[in-house]
PDB file of N, CA and C in Angstrom:
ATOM      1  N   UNK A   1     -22.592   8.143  11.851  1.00  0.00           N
ATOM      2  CA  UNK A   1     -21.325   7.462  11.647  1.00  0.00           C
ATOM      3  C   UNK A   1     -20.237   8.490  11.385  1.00  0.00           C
ATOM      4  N   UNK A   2     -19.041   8.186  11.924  1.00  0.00           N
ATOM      5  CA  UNK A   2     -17.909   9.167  12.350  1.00  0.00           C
ATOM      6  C   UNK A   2     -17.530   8.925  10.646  1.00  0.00           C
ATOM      7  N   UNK A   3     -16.847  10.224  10.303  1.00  0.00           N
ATOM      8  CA  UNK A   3     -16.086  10.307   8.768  1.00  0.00           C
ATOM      9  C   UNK A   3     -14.631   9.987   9.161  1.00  0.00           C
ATOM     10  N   UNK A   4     -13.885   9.009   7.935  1.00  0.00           N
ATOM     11  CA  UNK A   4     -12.717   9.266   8.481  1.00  0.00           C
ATOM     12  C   UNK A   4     -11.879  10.397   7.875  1.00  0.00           C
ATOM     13  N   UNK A   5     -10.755  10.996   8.748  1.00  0.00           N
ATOM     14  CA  UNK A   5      -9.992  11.903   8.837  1.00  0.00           C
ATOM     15  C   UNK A   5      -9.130  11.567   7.425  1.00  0.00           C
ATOM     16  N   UNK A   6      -8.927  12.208   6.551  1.00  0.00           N
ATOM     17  CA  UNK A   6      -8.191  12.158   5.222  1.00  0.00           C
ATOM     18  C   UNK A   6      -6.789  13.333   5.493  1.00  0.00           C
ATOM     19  N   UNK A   7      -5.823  12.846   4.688  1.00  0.00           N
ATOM     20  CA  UNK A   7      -4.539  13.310   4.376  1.00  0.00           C
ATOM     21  C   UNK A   7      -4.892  15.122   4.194  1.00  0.00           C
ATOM     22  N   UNK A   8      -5.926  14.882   3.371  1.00  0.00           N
ATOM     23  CA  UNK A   8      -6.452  16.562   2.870  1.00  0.00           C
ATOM     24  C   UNK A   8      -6.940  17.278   4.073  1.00  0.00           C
ATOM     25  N   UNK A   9      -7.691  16.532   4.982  1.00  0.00           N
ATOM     26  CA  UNK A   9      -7.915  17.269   6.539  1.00  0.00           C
ATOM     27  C   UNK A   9      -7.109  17.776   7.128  1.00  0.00           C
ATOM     28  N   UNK A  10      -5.967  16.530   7.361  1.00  0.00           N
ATOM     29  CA  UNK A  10      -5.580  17.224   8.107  1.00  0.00           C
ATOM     30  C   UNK A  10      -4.465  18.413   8.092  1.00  0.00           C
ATOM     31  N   UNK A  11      -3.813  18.179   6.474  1.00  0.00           N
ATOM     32  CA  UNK A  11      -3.776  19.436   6.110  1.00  0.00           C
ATOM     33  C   UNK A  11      -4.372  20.859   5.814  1.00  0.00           C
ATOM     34  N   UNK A  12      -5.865  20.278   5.354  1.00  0.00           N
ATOM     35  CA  UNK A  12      -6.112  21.799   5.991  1.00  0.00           C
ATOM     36  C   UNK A  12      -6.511  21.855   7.392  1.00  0.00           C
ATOM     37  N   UNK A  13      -6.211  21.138   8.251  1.00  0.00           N
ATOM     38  CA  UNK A  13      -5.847  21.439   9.897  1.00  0.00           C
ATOM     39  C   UNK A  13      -4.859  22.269  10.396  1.00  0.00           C
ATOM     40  N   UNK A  14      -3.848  21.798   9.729  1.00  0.00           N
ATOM     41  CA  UNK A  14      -2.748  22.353   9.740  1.00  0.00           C
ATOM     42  C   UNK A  14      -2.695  23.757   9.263  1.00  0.00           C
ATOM     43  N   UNK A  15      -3.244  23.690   7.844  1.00  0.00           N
ATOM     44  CA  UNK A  15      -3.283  25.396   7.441  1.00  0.00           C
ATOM     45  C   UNK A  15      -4.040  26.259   8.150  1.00  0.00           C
ATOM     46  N   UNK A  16      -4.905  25.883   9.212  1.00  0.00           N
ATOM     47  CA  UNK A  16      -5.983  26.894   9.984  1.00  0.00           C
ATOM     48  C   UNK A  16      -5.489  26.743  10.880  1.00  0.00           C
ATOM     49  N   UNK A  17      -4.197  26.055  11.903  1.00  0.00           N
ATOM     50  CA  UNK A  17      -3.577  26.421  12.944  1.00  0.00           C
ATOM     51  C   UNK A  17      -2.024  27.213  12.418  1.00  0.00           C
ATOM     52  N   UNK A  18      -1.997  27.228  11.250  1.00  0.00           N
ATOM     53  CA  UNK A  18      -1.052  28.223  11.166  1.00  0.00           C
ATOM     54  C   UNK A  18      -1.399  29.363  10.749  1.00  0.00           C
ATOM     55  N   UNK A  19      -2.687  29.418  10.088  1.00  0.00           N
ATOM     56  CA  UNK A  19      -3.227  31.152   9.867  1.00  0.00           C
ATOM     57  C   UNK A  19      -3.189  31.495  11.255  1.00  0.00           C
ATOM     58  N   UNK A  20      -4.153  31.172  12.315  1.00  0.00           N
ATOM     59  CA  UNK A  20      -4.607  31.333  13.587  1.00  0.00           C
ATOM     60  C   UNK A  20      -3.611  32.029  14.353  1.00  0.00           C
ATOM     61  N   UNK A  21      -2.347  31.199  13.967  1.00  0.00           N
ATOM     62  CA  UNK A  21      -1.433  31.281  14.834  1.00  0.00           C
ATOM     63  C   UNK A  21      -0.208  32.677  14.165  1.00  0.00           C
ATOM     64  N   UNK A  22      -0.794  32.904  13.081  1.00  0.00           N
ATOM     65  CA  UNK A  22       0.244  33.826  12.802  1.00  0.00           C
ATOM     66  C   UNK A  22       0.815  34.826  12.663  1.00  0.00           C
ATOM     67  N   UNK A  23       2.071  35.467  13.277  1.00  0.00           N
ATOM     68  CA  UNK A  23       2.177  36.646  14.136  1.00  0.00           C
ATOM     69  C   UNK A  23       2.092  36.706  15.650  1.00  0.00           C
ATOM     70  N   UNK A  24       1.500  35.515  16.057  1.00  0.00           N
ATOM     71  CA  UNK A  24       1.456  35.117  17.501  1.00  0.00           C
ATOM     72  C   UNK A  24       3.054  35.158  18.407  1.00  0.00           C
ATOM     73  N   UNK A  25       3.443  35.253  19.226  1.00  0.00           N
ATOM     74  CA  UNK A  25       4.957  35.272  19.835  1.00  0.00           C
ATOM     75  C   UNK A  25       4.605  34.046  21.267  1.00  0.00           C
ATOM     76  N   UNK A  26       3.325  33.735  21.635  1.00  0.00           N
ATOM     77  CA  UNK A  26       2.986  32.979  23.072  1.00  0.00           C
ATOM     78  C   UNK A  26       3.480  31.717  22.867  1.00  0.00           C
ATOM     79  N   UNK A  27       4.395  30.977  24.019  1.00  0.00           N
ATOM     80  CA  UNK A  27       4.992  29.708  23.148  1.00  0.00           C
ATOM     81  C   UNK A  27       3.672  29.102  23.036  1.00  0.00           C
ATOM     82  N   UNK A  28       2.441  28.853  23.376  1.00  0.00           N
ATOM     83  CA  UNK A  28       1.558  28.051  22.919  1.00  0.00           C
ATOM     84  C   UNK A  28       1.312  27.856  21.600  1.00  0.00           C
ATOM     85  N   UNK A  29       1.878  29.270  20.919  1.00  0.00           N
ATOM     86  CA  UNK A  29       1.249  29.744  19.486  1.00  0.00           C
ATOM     87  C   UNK A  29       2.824  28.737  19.055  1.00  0.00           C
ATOM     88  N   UNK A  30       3.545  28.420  19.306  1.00  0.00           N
ATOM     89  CA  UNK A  30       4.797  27.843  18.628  1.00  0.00           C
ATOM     90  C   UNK A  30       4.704  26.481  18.814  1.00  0.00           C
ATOM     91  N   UNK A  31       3.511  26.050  19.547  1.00  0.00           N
ATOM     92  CA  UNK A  31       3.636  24.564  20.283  1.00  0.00           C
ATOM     93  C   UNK A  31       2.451  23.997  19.212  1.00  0.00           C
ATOM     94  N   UNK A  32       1.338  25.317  18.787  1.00  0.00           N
ATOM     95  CA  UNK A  32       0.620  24.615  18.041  1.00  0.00           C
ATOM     96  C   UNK A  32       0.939  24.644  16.709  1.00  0.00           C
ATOM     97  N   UNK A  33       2.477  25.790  16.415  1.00  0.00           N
ATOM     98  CA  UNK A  33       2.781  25.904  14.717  1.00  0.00           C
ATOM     99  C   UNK A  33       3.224  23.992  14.811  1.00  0.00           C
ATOM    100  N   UNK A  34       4.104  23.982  15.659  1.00  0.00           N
ATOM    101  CA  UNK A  34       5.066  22.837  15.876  1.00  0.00           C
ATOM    102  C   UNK A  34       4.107  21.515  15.898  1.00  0.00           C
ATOM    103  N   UNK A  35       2.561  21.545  16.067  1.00  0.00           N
ATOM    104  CA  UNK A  35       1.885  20.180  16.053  1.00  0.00           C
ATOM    105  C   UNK A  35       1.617  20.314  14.342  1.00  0.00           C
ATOM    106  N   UNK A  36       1.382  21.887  13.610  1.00  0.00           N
ATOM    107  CA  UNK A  36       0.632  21.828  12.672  1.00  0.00           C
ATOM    108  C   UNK A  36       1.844  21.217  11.543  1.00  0.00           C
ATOM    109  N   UNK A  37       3.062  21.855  12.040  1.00  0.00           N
ATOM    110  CA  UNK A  37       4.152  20.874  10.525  1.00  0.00           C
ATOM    111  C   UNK A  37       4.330  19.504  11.111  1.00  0.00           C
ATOM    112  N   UNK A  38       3.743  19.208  12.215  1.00  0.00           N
ATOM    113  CA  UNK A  38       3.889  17.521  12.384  1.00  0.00           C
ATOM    114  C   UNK A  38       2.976  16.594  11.372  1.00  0.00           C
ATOM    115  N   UNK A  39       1.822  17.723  11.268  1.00  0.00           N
ATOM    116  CA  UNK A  39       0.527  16.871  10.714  1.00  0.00           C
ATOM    117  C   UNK A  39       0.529  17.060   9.200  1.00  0.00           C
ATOM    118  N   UNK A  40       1.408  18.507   8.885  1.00  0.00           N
ATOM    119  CA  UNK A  40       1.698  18.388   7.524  1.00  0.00           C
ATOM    120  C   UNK A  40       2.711  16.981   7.051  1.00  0.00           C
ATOM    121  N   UNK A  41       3.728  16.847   8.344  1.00  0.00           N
ATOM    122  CA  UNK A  41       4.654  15.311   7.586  1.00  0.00           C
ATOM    123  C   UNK A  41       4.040  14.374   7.693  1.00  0.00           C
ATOM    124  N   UNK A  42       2.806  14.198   8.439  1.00  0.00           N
ATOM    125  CA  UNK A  42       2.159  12.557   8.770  1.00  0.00           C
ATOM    126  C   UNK A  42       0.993  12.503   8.179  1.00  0.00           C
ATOM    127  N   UNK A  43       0.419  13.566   7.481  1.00  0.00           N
ATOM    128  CA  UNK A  43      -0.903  13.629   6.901  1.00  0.00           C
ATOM    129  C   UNK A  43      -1.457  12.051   5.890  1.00  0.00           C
ATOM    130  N   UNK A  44      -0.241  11.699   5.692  1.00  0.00           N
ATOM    131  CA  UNK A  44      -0.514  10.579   4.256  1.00  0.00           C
ATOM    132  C   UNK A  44       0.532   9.254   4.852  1.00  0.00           C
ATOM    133  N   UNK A  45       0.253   8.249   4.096  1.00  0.00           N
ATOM    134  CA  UNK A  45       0.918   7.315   3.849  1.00  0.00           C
ATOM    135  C   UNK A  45       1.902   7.770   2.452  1.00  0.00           C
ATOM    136  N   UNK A  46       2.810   6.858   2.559  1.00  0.00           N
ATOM    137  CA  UNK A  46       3.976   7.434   1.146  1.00  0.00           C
ATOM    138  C   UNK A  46       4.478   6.290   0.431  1.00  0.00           C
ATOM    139  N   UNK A  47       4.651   6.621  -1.277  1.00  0.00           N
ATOM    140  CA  UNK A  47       4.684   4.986  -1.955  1.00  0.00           C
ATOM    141  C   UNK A  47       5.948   4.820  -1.041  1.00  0.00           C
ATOM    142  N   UNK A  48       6.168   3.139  -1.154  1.00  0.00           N
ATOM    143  CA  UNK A  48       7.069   2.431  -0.628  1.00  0.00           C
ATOM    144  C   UNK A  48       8.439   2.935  -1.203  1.00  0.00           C
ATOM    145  N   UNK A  49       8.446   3.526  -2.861  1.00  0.00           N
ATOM    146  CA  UNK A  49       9.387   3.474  -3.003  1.00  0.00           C
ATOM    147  C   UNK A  49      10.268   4.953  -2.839  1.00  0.00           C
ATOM    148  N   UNK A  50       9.706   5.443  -2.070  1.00  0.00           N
ATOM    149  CA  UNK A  50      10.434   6.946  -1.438  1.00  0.00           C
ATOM    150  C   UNK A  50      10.696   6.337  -0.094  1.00  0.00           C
ATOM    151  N   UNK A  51      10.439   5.285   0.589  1.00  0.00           N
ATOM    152  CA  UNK A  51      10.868   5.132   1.557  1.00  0.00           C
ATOM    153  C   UNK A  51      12.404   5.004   1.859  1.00  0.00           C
ATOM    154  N   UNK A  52      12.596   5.252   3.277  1.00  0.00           N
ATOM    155  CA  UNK A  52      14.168   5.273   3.698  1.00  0.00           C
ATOM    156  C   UNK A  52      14.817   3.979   3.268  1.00  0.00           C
ATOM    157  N   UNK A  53      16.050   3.426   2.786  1.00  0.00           N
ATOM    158  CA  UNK A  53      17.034   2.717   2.861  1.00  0.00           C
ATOM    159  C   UNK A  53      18.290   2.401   3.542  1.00  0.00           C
ATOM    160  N   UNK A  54      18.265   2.820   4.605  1.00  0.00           N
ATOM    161  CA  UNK A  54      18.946   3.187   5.499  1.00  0.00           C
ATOM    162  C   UNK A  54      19.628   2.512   6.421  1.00  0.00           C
ATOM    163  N   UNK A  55      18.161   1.474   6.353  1.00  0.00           N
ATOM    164  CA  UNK A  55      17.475   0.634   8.339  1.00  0.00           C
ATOM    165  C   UNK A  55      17.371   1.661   8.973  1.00  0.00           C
ATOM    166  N   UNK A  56      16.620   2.742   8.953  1.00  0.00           N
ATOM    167  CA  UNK A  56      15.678   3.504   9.568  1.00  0.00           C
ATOM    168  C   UNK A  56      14.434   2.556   9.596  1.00  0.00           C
ATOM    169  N   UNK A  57      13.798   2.550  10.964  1.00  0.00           N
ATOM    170  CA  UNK A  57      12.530   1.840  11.267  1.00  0.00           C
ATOM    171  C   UNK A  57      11.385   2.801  10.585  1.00  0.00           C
ATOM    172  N   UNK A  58      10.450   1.600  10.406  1.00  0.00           N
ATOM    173  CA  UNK A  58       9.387   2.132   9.638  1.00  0.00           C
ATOM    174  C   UNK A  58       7.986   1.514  10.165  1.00  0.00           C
ATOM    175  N   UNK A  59       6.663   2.220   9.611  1.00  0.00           N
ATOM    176  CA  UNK A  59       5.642   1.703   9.399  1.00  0.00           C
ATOM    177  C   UNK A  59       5.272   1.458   8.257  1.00  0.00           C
ATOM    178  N   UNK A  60       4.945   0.263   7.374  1.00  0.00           N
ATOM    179  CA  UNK A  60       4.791   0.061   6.543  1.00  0.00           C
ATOM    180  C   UNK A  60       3.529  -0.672   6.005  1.00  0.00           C
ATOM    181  N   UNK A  61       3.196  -0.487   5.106  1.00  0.00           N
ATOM    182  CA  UNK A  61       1.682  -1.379   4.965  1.00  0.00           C
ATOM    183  C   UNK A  61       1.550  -2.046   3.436  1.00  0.00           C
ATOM    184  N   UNK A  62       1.132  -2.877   3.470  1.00  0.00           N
ATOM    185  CA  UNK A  62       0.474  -3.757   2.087  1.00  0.00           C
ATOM    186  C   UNK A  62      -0.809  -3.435   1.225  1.00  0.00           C
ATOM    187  N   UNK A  63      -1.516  -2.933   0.288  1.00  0.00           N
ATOM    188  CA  UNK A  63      -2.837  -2.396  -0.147  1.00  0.00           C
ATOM    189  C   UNK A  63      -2.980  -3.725  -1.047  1.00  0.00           C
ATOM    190  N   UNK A  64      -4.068  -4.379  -1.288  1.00  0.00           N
ATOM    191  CA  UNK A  64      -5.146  -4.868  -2.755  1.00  0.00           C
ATOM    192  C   UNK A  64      -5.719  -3.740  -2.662  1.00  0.00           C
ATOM    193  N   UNK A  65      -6.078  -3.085  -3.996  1.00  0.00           N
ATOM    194  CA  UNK A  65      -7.264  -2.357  -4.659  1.00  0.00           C
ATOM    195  C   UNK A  65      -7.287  -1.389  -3.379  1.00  0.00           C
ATOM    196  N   UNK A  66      -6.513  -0.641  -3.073  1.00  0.00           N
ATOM    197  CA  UNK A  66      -6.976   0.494  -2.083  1.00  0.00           C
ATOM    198  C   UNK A  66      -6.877  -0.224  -0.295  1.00  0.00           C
ATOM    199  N   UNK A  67      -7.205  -0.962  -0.486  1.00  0.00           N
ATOM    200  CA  UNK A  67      -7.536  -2.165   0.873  1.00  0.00           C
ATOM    201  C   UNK A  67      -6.457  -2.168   1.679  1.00  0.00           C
ATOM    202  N   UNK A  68      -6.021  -1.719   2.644  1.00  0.00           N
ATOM    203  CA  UNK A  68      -5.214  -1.845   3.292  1.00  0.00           C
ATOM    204  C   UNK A  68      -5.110  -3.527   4.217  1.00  0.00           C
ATOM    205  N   UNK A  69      -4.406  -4.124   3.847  1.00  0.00           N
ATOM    206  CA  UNK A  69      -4.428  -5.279   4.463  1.00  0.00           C
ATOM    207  C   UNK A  69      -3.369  -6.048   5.818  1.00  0.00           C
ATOM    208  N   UNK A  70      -2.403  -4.881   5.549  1.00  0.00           N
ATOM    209  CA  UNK A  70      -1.609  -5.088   6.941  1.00  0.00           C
ATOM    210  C   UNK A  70      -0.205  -4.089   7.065  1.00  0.00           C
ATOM    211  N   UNK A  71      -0.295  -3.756   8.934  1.00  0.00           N
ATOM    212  CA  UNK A  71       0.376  -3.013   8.578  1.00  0.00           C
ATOM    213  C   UNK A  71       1.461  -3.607   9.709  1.00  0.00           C
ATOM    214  N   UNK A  72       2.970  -3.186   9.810  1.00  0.00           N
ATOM    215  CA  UNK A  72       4.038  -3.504  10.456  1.00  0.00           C
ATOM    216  C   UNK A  72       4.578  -2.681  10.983  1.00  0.00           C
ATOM    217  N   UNK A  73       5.808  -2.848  11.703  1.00  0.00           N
ATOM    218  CA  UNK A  73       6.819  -1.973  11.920  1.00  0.00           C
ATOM    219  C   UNK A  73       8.169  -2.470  11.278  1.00  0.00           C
ATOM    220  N   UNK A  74       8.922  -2.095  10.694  1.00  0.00           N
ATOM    221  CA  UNK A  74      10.339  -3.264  10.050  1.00  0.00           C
ATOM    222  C   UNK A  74      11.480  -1.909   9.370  1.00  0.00           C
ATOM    223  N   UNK A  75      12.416  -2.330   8.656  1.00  0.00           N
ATOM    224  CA  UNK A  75      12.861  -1.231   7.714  1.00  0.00           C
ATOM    225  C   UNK A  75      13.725  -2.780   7.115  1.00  0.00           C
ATOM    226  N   UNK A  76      14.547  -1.855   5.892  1.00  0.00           N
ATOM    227  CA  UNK A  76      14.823  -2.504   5.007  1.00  0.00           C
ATOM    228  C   UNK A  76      16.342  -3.020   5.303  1.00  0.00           C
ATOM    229  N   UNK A  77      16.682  -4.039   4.563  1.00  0.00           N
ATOM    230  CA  UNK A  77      17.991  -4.916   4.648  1.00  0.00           C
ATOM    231  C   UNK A  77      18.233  -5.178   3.118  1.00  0.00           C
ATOM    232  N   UNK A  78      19.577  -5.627   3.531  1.00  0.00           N
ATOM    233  CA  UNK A  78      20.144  -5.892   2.160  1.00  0.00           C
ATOM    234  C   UNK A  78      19.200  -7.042   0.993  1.00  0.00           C
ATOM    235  N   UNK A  79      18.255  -7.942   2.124  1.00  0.00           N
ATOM    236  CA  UNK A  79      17.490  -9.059   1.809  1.00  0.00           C
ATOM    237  C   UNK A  79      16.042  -8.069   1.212  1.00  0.00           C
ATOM    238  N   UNK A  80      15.977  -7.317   1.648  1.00  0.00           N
ATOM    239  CA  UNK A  80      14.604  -6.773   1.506  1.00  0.00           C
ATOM    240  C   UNK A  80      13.988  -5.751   2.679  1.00  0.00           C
ATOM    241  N   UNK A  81      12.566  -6.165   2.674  1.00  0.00           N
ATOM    242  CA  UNK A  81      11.929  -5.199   3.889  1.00  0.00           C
ATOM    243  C   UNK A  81      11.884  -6.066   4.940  1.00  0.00           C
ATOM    244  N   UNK A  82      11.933  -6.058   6.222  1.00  0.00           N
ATOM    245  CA  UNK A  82      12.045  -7.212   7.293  1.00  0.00           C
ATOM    246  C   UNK A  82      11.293  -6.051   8.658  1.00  0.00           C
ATOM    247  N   UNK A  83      10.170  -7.381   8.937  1.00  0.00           N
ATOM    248  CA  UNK A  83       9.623  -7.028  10.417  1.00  0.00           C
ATOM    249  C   UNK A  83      10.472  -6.843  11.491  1.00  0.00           C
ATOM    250  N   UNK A  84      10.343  -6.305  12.459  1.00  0.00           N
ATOM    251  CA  UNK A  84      11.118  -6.239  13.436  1.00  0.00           C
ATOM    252  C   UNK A  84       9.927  -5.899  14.654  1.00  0.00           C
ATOM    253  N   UNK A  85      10.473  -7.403  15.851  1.00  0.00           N
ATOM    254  CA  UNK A  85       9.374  -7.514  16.937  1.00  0.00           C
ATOM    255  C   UNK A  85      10.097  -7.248  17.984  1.00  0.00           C
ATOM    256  N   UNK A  86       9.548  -6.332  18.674  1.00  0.00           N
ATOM    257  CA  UNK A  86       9.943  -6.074  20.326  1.00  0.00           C
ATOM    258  C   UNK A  86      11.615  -5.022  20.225  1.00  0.00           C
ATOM    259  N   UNK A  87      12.390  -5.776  19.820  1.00  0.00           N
ATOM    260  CA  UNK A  87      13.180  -5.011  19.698  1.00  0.00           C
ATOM    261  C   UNK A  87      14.116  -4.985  18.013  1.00  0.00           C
ATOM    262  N   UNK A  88      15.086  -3.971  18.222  1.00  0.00           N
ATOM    263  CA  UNK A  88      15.816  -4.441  17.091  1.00  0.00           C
ATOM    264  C   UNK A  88      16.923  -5.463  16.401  1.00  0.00           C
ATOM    265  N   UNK A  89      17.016  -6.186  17.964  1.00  0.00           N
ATOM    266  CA  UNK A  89      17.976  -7.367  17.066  1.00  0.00           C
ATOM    267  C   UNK A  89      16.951  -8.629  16.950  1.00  0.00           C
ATOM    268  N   UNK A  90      15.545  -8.481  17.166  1.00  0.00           N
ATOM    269  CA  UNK A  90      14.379  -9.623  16.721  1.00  0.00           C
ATOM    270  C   UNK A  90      14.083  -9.255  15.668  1.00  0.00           C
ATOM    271  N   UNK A  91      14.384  -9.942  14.442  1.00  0.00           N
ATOM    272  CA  UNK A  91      13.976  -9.925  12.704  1.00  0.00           C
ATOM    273  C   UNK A  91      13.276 -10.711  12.644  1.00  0.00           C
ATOM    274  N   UNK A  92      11.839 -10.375  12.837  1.00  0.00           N
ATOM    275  CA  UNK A  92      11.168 -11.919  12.623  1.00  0.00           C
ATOM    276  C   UNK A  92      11.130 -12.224  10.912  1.00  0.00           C
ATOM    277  N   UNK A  93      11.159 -11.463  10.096  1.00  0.00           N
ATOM    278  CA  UNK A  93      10.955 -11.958   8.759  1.00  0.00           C
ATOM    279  C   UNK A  93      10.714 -11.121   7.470  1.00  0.00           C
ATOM    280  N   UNK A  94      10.746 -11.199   6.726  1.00  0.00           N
ATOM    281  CA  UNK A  94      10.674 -10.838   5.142  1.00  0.00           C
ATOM    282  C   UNK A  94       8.929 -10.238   4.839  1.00  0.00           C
ATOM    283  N   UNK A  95       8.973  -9.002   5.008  1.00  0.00           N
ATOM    284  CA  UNK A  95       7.529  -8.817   4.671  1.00  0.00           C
ATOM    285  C   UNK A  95       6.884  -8.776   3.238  1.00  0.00           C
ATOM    286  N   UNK A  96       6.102  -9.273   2.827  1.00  0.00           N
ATOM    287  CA  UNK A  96       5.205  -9.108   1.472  1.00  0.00           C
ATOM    288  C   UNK A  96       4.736  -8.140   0.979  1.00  0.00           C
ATOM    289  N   UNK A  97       5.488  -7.959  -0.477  1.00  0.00           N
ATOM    290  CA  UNK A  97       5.016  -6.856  -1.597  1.00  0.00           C
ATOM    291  C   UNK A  97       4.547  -5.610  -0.514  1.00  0.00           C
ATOM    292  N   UNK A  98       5.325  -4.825   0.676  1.00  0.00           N
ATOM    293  CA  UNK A  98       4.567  -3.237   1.163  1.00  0.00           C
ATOM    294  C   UNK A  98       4.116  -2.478  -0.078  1.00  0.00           C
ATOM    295  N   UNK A  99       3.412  -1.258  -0.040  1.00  0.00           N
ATOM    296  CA  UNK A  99       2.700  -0.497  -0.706  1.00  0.00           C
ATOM    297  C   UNK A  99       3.106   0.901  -0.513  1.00  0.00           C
ATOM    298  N   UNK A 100       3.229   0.745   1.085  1.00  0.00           N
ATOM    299  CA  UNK A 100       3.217   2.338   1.633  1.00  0.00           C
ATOM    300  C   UNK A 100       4.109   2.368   2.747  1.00  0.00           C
ATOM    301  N   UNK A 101       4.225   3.670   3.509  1.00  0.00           N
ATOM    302  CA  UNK A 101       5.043   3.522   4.509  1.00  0.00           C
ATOM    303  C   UNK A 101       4.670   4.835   4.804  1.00  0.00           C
ATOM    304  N   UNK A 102       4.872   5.529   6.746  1.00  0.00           N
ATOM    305  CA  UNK A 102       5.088   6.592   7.255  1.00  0.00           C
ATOM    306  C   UNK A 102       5.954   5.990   8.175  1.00  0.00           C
ATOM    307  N   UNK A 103       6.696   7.316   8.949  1.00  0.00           N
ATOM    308  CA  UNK A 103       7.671   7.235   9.542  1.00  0.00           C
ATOM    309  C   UNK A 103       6.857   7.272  11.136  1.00  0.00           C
ATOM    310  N   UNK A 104       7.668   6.389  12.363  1.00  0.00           N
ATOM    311  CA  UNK A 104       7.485   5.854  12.741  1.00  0.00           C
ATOM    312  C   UNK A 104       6.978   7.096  14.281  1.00  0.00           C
ATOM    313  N   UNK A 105       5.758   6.737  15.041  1.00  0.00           N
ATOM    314  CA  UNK A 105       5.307   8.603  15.911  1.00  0.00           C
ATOM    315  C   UNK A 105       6.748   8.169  16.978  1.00  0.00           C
ATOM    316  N   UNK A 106       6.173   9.167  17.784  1.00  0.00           N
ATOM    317  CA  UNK A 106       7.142   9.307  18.759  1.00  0.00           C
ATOM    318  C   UNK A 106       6.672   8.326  19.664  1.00  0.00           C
ATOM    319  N   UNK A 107       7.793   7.683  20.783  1.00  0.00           N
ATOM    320  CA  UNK A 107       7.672   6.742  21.379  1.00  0.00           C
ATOM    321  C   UNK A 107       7.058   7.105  22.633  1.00  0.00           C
ATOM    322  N   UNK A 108       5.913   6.349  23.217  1.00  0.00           N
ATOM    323  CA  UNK A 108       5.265   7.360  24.723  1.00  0.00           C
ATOM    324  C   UNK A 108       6.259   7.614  25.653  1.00  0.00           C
ATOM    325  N   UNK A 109       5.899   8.516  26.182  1.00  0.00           N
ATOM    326  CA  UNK A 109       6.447   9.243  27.240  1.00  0.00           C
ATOM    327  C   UNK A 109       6.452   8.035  28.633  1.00  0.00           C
ATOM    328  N   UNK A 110       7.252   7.489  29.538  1.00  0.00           N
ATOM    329  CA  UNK A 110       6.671   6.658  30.484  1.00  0.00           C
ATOM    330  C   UNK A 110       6.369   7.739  31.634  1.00  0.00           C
ATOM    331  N   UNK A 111       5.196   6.630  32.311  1.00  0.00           N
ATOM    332  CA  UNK A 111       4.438   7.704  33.541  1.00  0.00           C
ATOM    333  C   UNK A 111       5.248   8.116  34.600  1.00  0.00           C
ATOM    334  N   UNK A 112       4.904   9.452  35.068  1.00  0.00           N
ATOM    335  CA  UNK A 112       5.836   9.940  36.338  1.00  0.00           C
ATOM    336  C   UNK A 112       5.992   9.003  37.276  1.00  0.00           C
ATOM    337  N   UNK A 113       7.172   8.717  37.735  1.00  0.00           N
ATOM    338  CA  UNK A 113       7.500   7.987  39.035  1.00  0.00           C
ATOM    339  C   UNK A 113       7.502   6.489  38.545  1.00  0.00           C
ATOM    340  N   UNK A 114       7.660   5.832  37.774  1.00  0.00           N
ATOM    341  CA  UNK A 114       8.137   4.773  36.684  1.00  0.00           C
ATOM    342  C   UNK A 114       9.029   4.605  36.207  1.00  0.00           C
TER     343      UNK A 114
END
């Protein structure tokens, strides 16, 4: 059975692609510093209440006892935290007591000739 990947991994992921890499000048060696401070900002979930206030979009999630029980995409309003479906002027609603939050990956790339 596969282990799962922890916040602490993948920081020290990160710290062994930046030893590896250091002193290197090859842009590869800059492409992998550049994945390793990605994984240092995304390593964890973050309490809710460092999250942005902004309406910066978010991922956000709900915990019982450690339990992760659901997670969204939404950011916050004057009302509160609010889902947001498909696009940004669809608010579907008021989400319940979040816990946590990371900021939101990058959006895919669409396929060549699409």
């Amino acid at each position: 059975m596969e282990e799962a990947i922890t916040g602490q991994r993948l920081r020290e992921i990160a710290a062994w692609i930046k030893g590896v890499t250091m002193g290197l000048t090859h842009p590869y060696a800059d492409e992998l510093r550049a994945h390793a401070a990605w994984l240092e900002r995304n390593a964890e979930w973050f309490d809710i209440s460092t999250a942005p206030k902004d309406g910066t979009q978010i991922l956000y999630s709900g915990t019982t006892d450690g339990i992760v029980k659901w997670v969204t995409c939404g950011r916050w309003t004057d009302e509160g935290w609010f889902e947001i479906n498909l696009d940004d002027s669809d608010i579907h609603g008021h989400a319940d007591y979040p816990t946590h939050w990371r900021p939101l990956p990058a959006a895919p790339k669409p396929k060549e000739g699409k």
